[in-house]
C-alpha atoms as a PDB file:
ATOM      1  CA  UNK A   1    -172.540  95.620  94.272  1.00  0.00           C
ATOM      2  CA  UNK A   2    -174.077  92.839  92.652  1.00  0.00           C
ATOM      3  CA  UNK A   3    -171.932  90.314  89.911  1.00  0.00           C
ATOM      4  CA  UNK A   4    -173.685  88.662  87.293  1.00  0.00           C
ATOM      5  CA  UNK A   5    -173.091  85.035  87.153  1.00  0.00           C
ATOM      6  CA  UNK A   6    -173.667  83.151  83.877  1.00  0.00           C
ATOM      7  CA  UNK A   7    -174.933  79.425  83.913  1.00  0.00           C
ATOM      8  CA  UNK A   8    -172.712  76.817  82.185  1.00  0.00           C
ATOM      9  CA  UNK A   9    -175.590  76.352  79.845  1.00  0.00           C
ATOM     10  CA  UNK A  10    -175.803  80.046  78.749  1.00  0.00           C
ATOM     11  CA  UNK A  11    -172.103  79.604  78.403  1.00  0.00           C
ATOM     12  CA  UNK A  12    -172.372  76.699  76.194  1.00  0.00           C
ATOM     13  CA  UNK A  13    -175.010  78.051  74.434  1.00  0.00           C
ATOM     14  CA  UNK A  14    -173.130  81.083  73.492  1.00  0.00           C
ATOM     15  CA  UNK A  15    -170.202  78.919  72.204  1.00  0.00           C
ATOM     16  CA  UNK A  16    -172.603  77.082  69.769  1.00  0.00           C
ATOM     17  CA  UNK A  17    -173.478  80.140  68.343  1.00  0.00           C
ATOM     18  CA  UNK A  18    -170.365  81.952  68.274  1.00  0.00           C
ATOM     19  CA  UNK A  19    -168.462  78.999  67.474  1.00  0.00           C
ATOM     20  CA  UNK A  20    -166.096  79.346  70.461  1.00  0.00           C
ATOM     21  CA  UNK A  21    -164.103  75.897  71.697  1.00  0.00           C
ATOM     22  CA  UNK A  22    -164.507  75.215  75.081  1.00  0.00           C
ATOM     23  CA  UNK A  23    -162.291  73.885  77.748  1.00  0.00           C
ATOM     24  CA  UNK A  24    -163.343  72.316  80.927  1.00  0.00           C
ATOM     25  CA  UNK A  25    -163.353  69.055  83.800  1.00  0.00           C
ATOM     26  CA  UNK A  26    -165.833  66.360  83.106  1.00  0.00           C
ATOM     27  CA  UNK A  27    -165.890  63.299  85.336  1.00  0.00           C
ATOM     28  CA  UNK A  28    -162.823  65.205  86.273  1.00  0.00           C
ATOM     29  CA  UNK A  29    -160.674  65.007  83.398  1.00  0.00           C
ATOM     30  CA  UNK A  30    -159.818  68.170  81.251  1.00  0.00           C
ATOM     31  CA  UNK A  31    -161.311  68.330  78.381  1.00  0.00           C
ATOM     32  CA  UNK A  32    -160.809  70.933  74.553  1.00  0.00           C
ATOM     33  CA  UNK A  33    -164.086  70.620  72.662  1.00  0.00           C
ATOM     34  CA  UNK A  34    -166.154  72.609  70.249  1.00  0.00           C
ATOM     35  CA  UNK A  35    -169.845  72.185  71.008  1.00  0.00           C
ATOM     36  CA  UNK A  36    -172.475  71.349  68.248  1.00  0.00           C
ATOM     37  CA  UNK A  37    -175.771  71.256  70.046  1.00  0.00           C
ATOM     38  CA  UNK A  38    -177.141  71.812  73.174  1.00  0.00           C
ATOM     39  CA  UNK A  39    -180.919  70.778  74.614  1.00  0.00           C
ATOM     40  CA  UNK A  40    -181.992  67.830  76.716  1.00  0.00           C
ATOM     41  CA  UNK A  41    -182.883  64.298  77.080  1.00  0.00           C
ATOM     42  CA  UNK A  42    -185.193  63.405  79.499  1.00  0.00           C
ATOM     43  CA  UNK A  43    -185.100  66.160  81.135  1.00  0.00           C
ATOM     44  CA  UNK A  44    -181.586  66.453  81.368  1.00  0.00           C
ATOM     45  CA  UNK A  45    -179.555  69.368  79.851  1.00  0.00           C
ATOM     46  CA  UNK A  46    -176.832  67.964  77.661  1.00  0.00           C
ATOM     47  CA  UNK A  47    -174.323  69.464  75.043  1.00  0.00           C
ATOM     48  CA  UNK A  48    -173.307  67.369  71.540  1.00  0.00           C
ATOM     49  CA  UNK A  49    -169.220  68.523  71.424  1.00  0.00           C
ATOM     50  CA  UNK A  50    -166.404  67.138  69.812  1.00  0.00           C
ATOM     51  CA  UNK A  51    -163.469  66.704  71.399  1.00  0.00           C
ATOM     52  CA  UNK A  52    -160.010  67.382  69.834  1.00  0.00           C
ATOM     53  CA  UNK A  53    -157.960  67.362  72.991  1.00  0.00           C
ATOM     54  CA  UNK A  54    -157.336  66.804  76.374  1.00  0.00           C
ATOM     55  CA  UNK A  55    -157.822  63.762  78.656  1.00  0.00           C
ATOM     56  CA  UNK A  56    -160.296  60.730  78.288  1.00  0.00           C
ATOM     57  CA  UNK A  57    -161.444  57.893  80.048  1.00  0.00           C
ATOM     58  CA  UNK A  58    -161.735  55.868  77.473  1.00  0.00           C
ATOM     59  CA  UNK A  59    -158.834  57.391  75.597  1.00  0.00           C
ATOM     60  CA  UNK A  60    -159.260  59.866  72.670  1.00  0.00           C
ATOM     61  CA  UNK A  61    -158.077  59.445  69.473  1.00  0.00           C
ATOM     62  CA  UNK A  62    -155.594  61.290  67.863  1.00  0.00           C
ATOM     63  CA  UNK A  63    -158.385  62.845  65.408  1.00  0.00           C
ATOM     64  CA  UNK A  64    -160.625  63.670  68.402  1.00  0.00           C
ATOM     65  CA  UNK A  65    -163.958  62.152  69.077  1.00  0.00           C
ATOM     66  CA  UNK A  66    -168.021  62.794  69.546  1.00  0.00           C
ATOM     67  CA  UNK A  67    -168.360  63.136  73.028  1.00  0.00           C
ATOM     68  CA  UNK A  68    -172.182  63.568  75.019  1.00  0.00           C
ATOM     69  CA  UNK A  69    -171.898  65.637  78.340  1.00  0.00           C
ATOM     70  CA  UNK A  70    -174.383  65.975  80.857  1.00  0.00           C
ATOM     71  CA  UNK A  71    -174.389  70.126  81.706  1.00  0.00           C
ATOM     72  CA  UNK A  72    -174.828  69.748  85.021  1.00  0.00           C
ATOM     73  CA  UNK A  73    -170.981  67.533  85.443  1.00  0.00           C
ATOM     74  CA  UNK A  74    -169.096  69.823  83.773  1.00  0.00           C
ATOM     75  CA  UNK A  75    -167.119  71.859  86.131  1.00  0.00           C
ATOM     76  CA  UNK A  76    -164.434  75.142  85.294  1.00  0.00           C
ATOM     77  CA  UNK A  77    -166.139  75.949  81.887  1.00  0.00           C
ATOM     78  CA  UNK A  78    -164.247  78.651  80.260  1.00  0.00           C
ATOM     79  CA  UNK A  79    -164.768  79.672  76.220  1.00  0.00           C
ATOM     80  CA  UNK A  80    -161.511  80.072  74.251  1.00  0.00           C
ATOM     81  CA  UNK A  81    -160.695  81.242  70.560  1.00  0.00           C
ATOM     82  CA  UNK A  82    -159.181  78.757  67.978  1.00  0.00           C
ATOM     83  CA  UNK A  83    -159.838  76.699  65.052  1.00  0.00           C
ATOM     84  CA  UNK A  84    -163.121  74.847  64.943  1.00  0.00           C
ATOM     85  CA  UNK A  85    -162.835  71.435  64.436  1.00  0.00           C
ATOM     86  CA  UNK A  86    -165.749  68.634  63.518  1.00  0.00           C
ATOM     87  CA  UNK A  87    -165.645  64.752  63.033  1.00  0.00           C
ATOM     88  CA  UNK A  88    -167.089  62.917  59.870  1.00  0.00           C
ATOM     89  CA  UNK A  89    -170.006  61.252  62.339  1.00  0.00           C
ATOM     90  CA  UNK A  90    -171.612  64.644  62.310  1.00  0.00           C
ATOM     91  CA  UNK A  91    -174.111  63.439  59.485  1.00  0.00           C
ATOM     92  CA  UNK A  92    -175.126  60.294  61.199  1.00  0.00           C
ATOM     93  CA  UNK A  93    -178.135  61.014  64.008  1.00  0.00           C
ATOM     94  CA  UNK A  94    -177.060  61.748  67.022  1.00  0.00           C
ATOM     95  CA  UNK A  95    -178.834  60.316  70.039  1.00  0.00           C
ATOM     96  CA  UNK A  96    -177.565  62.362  72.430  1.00  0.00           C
ATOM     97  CA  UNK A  97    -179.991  65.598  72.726  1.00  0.00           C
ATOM     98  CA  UNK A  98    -183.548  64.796  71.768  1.00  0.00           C
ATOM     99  CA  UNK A  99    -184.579  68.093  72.347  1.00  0.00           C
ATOM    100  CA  UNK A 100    -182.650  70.607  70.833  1.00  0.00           C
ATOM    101  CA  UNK A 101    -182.137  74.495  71.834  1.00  0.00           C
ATOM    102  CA  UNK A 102    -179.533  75.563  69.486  1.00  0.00           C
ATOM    103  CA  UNK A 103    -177.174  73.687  67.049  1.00  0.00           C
ATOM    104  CA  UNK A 104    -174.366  74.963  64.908  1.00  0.00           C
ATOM    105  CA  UNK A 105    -175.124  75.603  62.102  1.00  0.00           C
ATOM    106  CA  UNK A 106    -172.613  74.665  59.267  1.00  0.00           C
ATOM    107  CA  UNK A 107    -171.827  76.748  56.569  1.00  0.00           C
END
């Protein structure tokens, strides 16, 4: 019997274009987030997500917050149903992900 394991990127991936939220640890703090884009940056996979709630280092506003992950920190990634939700930076240019696998698109 042989089980089928799915990457956190492939995950993430899938949320982006199902627009999915996401909930997971990073720098172990739990963390709700819908993911934008997902790619890399010098050769490091990273996902573009904002993040509506949970816990922050830095705090997180009540309004949520643009937050850059590195893939390969973010621990207990599980997909979840529920409204999406997006800040107003999304039109700025995000530094983030310089190369880019997938992106929501927004309607």
């Amino acid at each position: 019997m042989s089980e089928t394991l799915v990457s956190e990127y492939q995950l993430l991936r899938q949320a982006i274009v199902t627009k999915q939220q996401i909930t997971c640890l990073y720098n172990g703090l739990y963390r709700e987030c819908c993911p934008y884009a997902i790619g890399s940056r010098n050769g490091v996979e990273r996902v573009l997500v904002y993040q509506f709630a949970g816990e922050s280092s830095k705090g997180l506003p009540l309004a949520g917050e643009w937050r850059c992950m590195d893939v390969n920190k973010i621990v207990d990634l599980k997909t979840q149903e529920g409204r999406w939700f997006s800040g107003s930076g999304h039109s700025r240019p995000q530094s983030c992900i310089t190369s880019i696998d997938v992106e929501v698109v927004l309607d």
